[in-house]
N, C-alpha and C. Protein backbone atom coordinates (compact mmCIF):
# COMPACT_ATOMS: atom_id res chain seq x y z
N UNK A 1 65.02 -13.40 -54.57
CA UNK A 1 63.62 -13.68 -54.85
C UNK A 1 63.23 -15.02 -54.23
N UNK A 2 62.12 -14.90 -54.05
CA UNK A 2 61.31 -16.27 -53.45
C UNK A 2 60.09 -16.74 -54.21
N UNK A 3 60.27 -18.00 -54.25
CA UNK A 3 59.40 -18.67 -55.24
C UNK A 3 58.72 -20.08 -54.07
N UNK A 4 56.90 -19.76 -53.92
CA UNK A 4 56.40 -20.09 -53.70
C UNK A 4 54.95 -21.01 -54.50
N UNK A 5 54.55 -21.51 -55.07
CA UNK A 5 53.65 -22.10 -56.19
C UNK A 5 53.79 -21.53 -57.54
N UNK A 6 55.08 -21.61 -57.85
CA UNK A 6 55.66 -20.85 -59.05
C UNK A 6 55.12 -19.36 -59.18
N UNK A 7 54.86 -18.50 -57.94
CA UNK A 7 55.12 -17.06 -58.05
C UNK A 7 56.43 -16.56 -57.31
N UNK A 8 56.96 -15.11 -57.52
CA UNK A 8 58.15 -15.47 -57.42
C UNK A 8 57.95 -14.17 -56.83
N UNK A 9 58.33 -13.66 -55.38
CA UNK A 9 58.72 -12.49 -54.60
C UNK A 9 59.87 -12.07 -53.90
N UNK A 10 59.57 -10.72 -53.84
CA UNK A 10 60.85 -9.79 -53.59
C UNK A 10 61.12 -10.33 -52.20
N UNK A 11 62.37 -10.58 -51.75
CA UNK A 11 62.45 -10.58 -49.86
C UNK A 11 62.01 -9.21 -49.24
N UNK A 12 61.41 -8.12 -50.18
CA UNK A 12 61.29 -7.11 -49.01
C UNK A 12 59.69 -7.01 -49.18
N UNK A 13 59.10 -7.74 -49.71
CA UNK A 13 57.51 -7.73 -49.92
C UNK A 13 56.64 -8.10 -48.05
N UNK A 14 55.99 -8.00 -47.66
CA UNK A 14 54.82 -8.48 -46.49
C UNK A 14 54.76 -9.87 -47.07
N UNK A 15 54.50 -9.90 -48.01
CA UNK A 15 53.81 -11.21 -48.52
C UNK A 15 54.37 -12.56 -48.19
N UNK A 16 56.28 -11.81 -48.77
CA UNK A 16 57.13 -13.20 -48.94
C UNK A 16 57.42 -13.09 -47.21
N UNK A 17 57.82 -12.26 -46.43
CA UNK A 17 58.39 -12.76 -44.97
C UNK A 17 57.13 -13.68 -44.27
N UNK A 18 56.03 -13.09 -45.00
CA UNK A 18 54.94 -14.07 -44.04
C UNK A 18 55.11 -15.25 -44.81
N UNK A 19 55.36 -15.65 -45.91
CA UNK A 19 55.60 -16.94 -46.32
C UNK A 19 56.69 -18.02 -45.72
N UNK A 20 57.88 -16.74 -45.40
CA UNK A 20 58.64 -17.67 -45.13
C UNK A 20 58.81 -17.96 -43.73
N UNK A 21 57.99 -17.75 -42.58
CA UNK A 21 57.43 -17.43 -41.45
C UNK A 21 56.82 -18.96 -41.58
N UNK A 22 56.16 -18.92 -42.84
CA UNK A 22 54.81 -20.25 -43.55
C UNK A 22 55.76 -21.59 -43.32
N UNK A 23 57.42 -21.54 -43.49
CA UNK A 23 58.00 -22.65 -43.42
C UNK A 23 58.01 -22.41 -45.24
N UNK A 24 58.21 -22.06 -45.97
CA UNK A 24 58.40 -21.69 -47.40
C UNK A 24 57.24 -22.50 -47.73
N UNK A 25 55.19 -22.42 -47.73
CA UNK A 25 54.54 -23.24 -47.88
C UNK A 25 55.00 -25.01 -47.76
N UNK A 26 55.70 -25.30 -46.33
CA UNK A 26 55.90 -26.81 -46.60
C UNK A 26 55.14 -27.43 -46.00
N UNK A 27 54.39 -26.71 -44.72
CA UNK A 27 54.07 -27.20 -43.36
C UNK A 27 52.16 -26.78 -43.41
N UNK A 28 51.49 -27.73 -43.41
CA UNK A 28 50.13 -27.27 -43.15
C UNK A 28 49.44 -27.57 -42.08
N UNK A 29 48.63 -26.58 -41.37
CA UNK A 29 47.93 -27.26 -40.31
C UNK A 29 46.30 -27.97 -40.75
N UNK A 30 45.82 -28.79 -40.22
CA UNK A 30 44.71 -29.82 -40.53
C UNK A 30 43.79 -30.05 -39.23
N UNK A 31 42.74 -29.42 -39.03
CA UNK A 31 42.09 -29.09 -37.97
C UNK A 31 40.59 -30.16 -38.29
N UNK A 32 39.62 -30.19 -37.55
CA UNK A 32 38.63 -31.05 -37.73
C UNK A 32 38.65 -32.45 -37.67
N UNK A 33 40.25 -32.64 -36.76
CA UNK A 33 40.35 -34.33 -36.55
C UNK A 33 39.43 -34.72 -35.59
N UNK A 34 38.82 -36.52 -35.73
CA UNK A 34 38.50 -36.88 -34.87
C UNK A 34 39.55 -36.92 -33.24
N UNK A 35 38.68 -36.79 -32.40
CA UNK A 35 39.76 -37.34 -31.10
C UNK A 35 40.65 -38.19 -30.44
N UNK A 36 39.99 -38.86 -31.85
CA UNK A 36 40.44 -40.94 -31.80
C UNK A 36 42.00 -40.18 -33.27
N UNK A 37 42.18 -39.46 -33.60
CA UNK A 37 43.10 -39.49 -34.50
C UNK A 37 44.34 -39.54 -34.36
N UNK A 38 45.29 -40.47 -34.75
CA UNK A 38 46.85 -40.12 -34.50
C UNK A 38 47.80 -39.88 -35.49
N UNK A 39 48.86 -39.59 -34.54
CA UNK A 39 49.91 -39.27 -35.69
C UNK A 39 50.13 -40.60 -37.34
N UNK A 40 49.97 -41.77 -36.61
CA UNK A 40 50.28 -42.93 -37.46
C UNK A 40 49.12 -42.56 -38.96
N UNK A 41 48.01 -42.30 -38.40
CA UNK A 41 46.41 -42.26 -39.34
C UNK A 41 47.01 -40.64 -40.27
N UNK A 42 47.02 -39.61 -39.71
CA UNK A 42 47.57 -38.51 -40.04
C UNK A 42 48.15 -38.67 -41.31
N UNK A 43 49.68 -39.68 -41.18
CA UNK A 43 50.38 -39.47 -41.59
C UNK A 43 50.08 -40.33 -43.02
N UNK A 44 49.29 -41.55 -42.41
CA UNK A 44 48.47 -42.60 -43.88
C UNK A 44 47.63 -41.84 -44.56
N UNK A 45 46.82 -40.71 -44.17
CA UNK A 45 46.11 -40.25 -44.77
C UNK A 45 46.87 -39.08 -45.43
N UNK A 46 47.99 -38.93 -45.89
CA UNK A 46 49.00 -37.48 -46.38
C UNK A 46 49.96 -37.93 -47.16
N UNK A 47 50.51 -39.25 -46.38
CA UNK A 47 52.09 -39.39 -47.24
C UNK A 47 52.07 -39.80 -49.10
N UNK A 48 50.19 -39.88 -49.36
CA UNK A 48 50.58 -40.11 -50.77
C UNK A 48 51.11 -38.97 -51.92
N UNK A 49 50.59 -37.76 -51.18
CA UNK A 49 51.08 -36.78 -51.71
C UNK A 49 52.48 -36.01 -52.06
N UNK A 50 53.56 -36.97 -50.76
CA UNK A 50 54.33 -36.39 -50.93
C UNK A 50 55.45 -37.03 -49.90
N UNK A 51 56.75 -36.97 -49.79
CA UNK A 51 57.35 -37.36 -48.60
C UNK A 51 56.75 -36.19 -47.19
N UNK A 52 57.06 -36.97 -46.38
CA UNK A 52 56.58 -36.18 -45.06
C UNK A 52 57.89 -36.37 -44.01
N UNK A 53 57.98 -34.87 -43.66
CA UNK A 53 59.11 -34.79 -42.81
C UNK A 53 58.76 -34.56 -41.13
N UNK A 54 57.63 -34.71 -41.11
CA UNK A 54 56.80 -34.40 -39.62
C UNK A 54 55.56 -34.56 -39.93
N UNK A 55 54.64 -34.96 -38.62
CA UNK A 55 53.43 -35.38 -38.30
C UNK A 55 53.36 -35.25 -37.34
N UNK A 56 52.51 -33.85 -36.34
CA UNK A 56 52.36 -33.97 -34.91
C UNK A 56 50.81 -33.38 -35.10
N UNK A 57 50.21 -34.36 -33.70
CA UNK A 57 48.74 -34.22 -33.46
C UNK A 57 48.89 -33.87 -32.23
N UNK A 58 48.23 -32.68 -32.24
CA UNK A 58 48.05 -31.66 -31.00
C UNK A 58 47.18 -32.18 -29.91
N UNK A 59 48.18 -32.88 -29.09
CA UNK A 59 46.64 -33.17 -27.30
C UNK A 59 47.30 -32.74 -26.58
N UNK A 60 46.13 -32.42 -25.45
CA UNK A 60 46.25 -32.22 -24.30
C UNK A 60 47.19 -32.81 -23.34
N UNK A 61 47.21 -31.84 -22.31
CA UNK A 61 48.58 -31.79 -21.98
C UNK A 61 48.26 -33.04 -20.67
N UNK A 62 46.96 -33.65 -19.94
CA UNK A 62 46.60 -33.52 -18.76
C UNK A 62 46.38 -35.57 -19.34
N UNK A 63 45.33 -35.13 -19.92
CA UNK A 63 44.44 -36.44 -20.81
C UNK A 63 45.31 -37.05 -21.65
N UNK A 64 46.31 -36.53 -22.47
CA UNK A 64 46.62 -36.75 -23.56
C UNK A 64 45.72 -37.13 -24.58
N UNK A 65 44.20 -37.06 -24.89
CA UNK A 65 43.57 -36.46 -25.86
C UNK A 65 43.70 -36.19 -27.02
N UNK A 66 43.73 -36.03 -28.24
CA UNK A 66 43.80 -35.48 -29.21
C UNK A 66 42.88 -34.16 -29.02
N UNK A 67 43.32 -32.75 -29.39
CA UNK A 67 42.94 -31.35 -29.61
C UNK A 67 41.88 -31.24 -30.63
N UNK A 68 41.97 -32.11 -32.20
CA UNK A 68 41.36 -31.96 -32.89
C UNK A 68 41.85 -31.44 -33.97
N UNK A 69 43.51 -31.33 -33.41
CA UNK A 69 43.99 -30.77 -35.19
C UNK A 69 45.63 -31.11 -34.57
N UNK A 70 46.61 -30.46 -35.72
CA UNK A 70 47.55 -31.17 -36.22
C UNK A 70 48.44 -30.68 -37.22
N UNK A 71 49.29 -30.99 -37.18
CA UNK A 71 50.87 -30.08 -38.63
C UNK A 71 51.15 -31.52 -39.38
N UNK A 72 51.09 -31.14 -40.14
CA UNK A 72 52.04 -32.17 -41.42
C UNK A 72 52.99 -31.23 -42.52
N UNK A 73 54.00 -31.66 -42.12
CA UNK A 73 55.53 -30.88 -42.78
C UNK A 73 56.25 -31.64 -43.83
N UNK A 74 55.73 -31.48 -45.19
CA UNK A 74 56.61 -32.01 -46.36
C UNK A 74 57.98 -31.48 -46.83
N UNK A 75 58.65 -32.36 -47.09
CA UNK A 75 60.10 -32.25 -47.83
C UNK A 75 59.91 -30.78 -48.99
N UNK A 76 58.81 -30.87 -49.20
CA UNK A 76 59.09 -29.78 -50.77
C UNK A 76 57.35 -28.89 -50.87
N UNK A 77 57.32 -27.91 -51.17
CA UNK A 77 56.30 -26.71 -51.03
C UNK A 77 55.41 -27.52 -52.39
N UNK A 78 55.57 -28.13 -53.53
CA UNK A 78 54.78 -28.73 -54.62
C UNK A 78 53.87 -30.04 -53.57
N UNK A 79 54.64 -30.69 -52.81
CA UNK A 79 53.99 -32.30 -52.34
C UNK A 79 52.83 -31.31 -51.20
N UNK A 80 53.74 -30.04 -50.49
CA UNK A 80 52.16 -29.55 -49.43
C UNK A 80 51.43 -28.92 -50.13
N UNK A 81 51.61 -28.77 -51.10
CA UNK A 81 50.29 -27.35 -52.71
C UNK A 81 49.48 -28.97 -53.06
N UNK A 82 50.34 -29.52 -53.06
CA UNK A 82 48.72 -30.72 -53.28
C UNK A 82 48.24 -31.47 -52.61
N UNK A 83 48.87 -31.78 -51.00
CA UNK A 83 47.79 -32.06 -50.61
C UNK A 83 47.03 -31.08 -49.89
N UNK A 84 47.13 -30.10 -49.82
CA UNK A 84 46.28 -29.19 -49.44
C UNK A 84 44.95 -28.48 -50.18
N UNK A 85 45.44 -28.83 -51.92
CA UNK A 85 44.45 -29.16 -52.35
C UNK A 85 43.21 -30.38 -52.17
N UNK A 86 44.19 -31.40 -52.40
CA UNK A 86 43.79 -32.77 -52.37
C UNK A 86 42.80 -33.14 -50.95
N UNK A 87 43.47 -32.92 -49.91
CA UNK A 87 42.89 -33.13 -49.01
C UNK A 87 42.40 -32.42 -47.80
N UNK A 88 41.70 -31.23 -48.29
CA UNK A 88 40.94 -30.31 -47.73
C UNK A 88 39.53 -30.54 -48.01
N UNK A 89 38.71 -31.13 -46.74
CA UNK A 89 37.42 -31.48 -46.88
C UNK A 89 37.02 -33.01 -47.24
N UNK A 90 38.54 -33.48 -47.17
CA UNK A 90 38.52 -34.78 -46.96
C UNK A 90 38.18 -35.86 -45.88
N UNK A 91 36.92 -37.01 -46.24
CA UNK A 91 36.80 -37.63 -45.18
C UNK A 91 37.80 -38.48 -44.23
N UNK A 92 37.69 -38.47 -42.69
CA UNK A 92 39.40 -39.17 -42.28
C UNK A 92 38.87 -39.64 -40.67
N UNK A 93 38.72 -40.56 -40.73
CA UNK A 93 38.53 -40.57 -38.94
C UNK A 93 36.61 -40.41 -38.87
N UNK A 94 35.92 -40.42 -39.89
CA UNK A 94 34.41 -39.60 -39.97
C UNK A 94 34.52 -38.26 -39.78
N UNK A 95 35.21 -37.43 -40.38
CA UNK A 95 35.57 -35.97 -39.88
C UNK A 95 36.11 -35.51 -41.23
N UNK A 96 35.28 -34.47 -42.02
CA UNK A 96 35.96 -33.56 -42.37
C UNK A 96 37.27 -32.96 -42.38
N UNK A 97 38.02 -33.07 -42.74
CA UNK A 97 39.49 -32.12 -42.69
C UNK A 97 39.39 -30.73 -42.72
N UNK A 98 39.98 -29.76 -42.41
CA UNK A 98 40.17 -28.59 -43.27
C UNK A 98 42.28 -28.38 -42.72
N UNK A 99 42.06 -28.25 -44.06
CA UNK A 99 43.85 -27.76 -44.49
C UNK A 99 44.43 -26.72 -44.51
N UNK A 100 45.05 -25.75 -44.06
CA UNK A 100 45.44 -24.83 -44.48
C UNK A 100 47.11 -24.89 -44.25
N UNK A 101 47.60 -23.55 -44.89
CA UNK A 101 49.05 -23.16 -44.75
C UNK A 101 49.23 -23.15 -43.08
N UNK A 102 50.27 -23.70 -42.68
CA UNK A 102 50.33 -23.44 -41.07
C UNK A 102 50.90 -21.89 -41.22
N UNK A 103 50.93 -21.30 -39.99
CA UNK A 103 51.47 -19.60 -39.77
C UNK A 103 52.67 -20.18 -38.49
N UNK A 104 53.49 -19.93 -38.78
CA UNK A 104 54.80 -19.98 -37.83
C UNK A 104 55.37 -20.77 -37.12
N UNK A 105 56.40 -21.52 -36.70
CA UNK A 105 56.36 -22.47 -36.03
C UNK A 105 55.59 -22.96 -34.80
């Protein structure tokens, strides 16, 4: 069984392989960054929630740019359930956040 925000699934469910696909809810992606945003700001604006085991901000390959979004990967599935509460729609950079579960590596 797999236990994700204290629900608990079968390994042969859809639900749980896409979870664990999810990184077992540890890893969220955070889209709506400013362009000016970096990993350092990212990571000030997250680590109160929780230890953080990664922080990468997605730029361009040419510019090096910031994309506008970004992964933050916590130690434990409770520290990413809150800030993904916590800080979804949060102001950061003058920008909105939006948080979600990342999907796959």
């Amino acid at each position: 069984m797999q236990c994700c925000s204290g629900v608990r699934f079968s390994y042969a469910s859809p639900f749980t392989r896409w979870l664990t696909v999810r990184n077992s809810c540890s890893k969220l992606f955070v889209g709506g960054l400013s362009y000016d945003t970096n990993e350092p700001v990212l990571k000030d604006a997250f680590e109160k929630h929780g230890e953080i085991i990664e922080v990468k901000v997605i730029c361009h390959h040419v510019s090096g740019k910031s994309k506008g979004y970004g992964f933050v990967k916590f130690t434990s599935e409770d520290a990413a359930s809150k800030a993904l509460k916590e800080m979804d729609g949060q102001l950061v950079d003058g920008r909105n956040l939006r948080v979600h579960y990342a999907h796959g590596e």
